[in-house]
Protein backbone atom coordinates (compact mmCIF):
# COMPACT_ATOMS: atom_id res chain seq x y z
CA UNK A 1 64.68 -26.13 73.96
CA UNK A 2 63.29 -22.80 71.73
CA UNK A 3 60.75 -20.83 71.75
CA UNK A 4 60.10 -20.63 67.87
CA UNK A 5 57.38 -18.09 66.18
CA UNK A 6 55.31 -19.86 64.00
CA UNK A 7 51.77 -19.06 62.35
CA UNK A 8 49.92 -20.08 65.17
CA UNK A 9 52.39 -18.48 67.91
CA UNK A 10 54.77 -19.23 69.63
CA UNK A 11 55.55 -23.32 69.87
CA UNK A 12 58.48 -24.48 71.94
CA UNK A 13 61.01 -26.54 69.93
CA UNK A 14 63.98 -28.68 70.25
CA UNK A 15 66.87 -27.97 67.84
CA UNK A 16 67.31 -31.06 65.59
CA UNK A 17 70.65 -31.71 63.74
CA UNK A 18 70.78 -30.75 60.05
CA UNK A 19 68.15 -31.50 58.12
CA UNK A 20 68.49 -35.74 56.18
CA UNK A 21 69.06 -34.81 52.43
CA UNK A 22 65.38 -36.14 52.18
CA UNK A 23 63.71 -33.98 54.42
CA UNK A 24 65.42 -30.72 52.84
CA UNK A 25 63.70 -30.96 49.14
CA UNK A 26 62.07 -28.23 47.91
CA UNK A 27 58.50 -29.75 48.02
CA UNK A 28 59.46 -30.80 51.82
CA UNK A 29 60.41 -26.65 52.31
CA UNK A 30 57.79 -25.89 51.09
CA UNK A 31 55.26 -28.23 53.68
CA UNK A 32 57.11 -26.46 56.13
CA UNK A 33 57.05 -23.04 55.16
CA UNK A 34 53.38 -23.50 55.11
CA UNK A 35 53.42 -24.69 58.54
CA UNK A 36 55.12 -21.57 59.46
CA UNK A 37 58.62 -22.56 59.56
CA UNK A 38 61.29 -19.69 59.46
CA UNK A 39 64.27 -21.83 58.96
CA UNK A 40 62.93 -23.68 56.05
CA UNK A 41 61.84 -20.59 54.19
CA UNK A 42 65.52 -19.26 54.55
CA UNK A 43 66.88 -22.33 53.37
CA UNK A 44 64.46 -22.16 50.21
CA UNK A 45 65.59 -18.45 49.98
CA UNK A 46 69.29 -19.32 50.27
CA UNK A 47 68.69 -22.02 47.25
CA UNK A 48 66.62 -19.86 44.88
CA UNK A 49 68.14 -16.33 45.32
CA UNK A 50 70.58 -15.68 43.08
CA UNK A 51 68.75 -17.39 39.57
CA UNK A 52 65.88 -15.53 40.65
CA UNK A 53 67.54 -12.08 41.18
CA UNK A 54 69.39 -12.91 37.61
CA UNK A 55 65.77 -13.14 35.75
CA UNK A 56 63.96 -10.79 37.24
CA UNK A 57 67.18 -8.46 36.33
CA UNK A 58 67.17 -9.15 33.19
CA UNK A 59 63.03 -8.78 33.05
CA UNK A 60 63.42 -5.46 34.59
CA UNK A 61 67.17 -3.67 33.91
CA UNK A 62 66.96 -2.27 37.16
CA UNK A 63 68.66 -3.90 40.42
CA UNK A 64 67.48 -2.18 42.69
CA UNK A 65 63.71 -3.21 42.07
CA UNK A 66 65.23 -6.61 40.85
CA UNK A 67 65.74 -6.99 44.62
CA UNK A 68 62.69 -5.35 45.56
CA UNK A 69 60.86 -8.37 43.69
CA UNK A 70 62.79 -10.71 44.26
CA UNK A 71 61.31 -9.70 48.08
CA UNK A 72 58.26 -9.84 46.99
CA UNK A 73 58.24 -13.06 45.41
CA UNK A 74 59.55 -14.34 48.79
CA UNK A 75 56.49 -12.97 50.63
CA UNK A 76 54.34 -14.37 48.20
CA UNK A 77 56.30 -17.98 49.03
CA UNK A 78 55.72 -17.13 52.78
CA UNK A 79 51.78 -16.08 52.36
CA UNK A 80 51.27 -18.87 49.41
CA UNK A 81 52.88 -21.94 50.25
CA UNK A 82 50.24 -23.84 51.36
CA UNK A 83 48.57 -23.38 47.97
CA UNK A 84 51.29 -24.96 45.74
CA UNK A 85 50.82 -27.31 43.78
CA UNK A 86 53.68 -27.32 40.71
CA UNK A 87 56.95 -27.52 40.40
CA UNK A 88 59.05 -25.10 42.77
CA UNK A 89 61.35 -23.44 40.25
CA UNK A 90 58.25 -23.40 37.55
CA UNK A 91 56.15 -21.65 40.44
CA UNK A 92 58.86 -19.14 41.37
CA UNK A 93 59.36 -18.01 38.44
CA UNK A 94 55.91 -17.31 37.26
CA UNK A 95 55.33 -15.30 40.40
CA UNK A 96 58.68 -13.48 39.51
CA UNK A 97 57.50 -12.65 36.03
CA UNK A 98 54.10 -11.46 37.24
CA UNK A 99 55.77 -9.05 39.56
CA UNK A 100 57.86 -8.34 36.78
CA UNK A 101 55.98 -7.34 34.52
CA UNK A 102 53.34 -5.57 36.82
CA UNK A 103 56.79 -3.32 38.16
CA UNK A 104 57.22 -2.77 33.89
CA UNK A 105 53.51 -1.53 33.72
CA UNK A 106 53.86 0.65 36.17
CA UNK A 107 57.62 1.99 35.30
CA UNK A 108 56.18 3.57 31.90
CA UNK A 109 54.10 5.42 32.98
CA UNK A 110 56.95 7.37 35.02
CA UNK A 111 58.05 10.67 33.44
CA UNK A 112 61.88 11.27 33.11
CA UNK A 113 63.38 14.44 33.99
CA UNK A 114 66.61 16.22 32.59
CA UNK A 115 69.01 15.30 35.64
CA UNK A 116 67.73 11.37 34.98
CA UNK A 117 67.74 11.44 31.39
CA UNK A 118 71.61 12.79 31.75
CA UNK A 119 72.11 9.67 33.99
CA UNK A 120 71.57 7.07 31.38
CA UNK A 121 74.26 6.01 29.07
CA UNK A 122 74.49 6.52 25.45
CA UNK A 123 74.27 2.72 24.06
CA UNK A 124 75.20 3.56 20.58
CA UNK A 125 78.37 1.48 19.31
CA UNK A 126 81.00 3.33 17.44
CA UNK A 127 82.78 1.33 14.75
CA UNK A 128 85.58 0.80 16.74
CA UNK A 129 83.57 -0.48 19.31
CA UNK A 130 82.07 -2.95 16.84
CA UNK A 131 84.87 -4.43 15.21
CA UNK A 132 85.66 -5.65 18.99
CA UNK A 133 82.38 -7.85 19.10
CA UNK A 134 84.14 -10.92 17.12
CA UNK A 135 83.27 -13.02 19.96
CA UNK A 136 79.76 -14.06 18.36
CA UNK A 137 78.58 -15.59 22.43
CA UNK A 138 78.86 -11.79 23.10
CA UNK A 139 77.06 -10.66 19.89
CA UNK A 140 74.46 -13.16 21.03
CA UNK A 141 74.07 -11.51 24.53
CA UNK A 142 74.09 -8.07 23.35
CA UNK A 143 71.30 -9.13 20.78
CA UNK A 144 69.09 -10.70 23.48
CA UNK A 145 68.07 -7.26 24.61
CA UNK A 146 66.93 -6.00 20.86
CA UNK A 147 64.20 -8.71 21.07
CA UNK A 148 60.67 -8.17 21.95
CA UNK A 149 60.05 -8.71 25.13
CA UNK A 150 57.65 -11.84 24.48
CA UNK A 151 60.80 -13.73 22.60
CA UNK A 152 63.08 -12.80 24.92
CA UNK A 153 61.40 -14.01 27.46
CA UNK A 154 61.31 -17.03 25.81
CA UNK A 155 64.87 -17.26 25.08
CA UNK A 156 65.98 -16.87 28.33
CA UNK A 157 63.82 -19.23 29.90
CA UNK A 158 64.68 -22.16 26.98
CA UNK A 159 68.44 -21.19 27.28
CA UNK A 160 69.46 -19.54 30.74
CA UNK A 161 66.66 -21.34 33.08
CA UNK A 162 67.08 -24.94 30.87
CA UNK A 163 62.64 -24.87 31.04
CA UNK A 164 60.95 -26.90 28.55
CA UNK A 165 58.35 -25.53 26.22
CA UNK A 166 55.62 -27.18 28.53
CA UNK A 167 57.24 -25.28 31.44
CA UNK A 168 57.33 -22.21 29.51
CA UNK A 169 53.88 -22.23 28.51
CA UNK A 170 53.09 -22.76 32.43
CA UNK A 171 55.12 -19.81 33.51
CA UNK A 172 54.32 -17.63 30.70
CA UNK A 173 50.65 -18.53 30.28
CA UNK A 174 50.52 -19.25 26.91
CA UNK A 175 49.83 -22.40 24.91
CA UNK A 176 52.96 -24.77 24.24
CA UNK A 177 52.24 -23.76 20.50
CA UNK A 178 52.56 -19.86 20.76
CA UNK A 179 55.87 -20.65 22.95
CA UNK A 180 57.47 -22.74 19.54
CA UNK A 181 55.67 -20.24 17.68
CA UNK A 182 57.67 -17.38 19.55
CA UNK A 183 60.63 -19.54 19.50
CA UNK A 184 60.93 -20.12 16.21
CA UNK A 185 60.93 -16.15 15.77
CA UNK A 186 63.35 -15.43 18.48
CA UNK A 187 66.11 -17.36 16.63
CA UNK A 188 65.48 -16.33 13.77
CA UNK A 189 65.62 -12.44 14.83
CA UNK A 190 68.63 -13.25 16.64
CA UNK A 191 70.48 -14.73 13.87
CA UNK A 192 69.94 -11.50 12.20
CA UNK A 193 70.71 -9.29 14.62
CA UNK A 194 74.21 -11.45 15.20
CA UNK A 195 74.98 -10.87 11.51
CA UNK A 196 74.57 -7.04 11.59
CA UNK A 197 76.12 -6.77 14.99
C-alpha cells in the first residue's frame, strides 16, 4: 500500500497493474485527473507532449516559451479537467492557442535592443540559396511562415493536426464558413508564394 496525494489529501492506495487498454483513454484520463490523480495526468502528458510543443512552436517561434505554454496548458488540464466536455486533442489545442496567442500579445509590445537585434538572423535568401529550394515540400514549408497568421493557423491545423473544418472552427472560434473562407485563401497565397520561391 501508498500513501498517494490527491485533491482531497492524502488517500492510501494499492498499486494496481497497468492500466486495461480501456481504462487508459483519454476521456478515462481525464475522469481521473479530475479526481486528482497524478499518474493519469502524466500519462495524458506523456501522450500529448510533443504535438503540442510542435504547435505552439510554430504559433510562437520561440522554444523556450513554447515550453513555458506547453506548462501552462498542462496546469490548465490539472485545474480544468473536471469541466471538459469535447474532444481531448480539440480541447488541448484551443487552450494552447489561447495561451498562444495571449504570449504573442504580450511579446509586441517588448522593445528590442542592439545586442538582441544582432542576435537574430538575417532571413534574406541569396540566389544561390534559392536555386537550392527545387524541393517544392520545402518551398511549401518555408512559405507557411509568409502567411497571415489567421491562414496559417488554419493550414496547420487542416494539414499538420489532420482537424476538420468543424474542429477548426471549435478551436479557433470562428464559424465553419470563415475557416473555408480562410482556407480557400491560404492555398491560394501559398501557391503563389511556392511559384516565386
Amino acid at each position: 500500500m501508498t500513501m498517494t496525494l490527491t485533491r482531497k489529501g492524502w488517500v492510501a492506495a494499492v498499486l494496481a497493474p497497468a492500466a486495461a487498454p480501456e481504462t487508459s483513454s483519454d476521456e478515462m484520463l481525464i475522469r481521473r485527473i479530475a479526481e486528482g490523480d497524478q499518474l493519469a495526468m502524466r500519462t495524458l502528458f506523456g501522450r500529448h507532449r510533443v504535438p503540442l510543443y510542435r504547435w505552439l512552436l510554430r504559433l510562437v517561434g520561440d522554444e523556450a516559451l513554447a515550453e513555458d505554454l506547453l506548462s501552462e496548458v498542462f496546469l490548465d488540464v490539472w485545474r480544468q479537467a473536471a469541466a471538459f466536455e469535447a474532444r481531448l486533442s480539440t480541447w488541448l489545442l484551443a487552450i494552447a492557442r489561447h495561451k498562444a496567442l495571449s504570449a504573442r500579445r504580450r511579446r509586441t509590445d517588448a522593445e528590442l535592443d542592439e545586442a538582441t537585434v544582432s542576435t537574430v538572423p538575417d532571413t534574406a535568401n541569396d540566389p544561390e540559396v534559392t536555386l537550392q529550394k527545387k524541393n517544392r515540400a520545402e518551398a511549401l514549408r518555408q512559405s507557411l511562415p509568409r502567411l497571415s497568421p489567421e491562414h496559417r493557423e488554419v493550414i496547420d491545423l487542416a494539414y499538420y493536426h489532420g482537424k476538420s473544418v468543424k474542429e477548426i472552427a471549435e478551436i479557433v472560434s470562428i464559424s465553419e464558413a470563415t475557416v473555408k473562407t480562410r482556407m480557400f485563401y491560404a492555398r491560394r497565397k501559398l501557391a503563389e508564394l511556392v511559384e516565386t520561391t
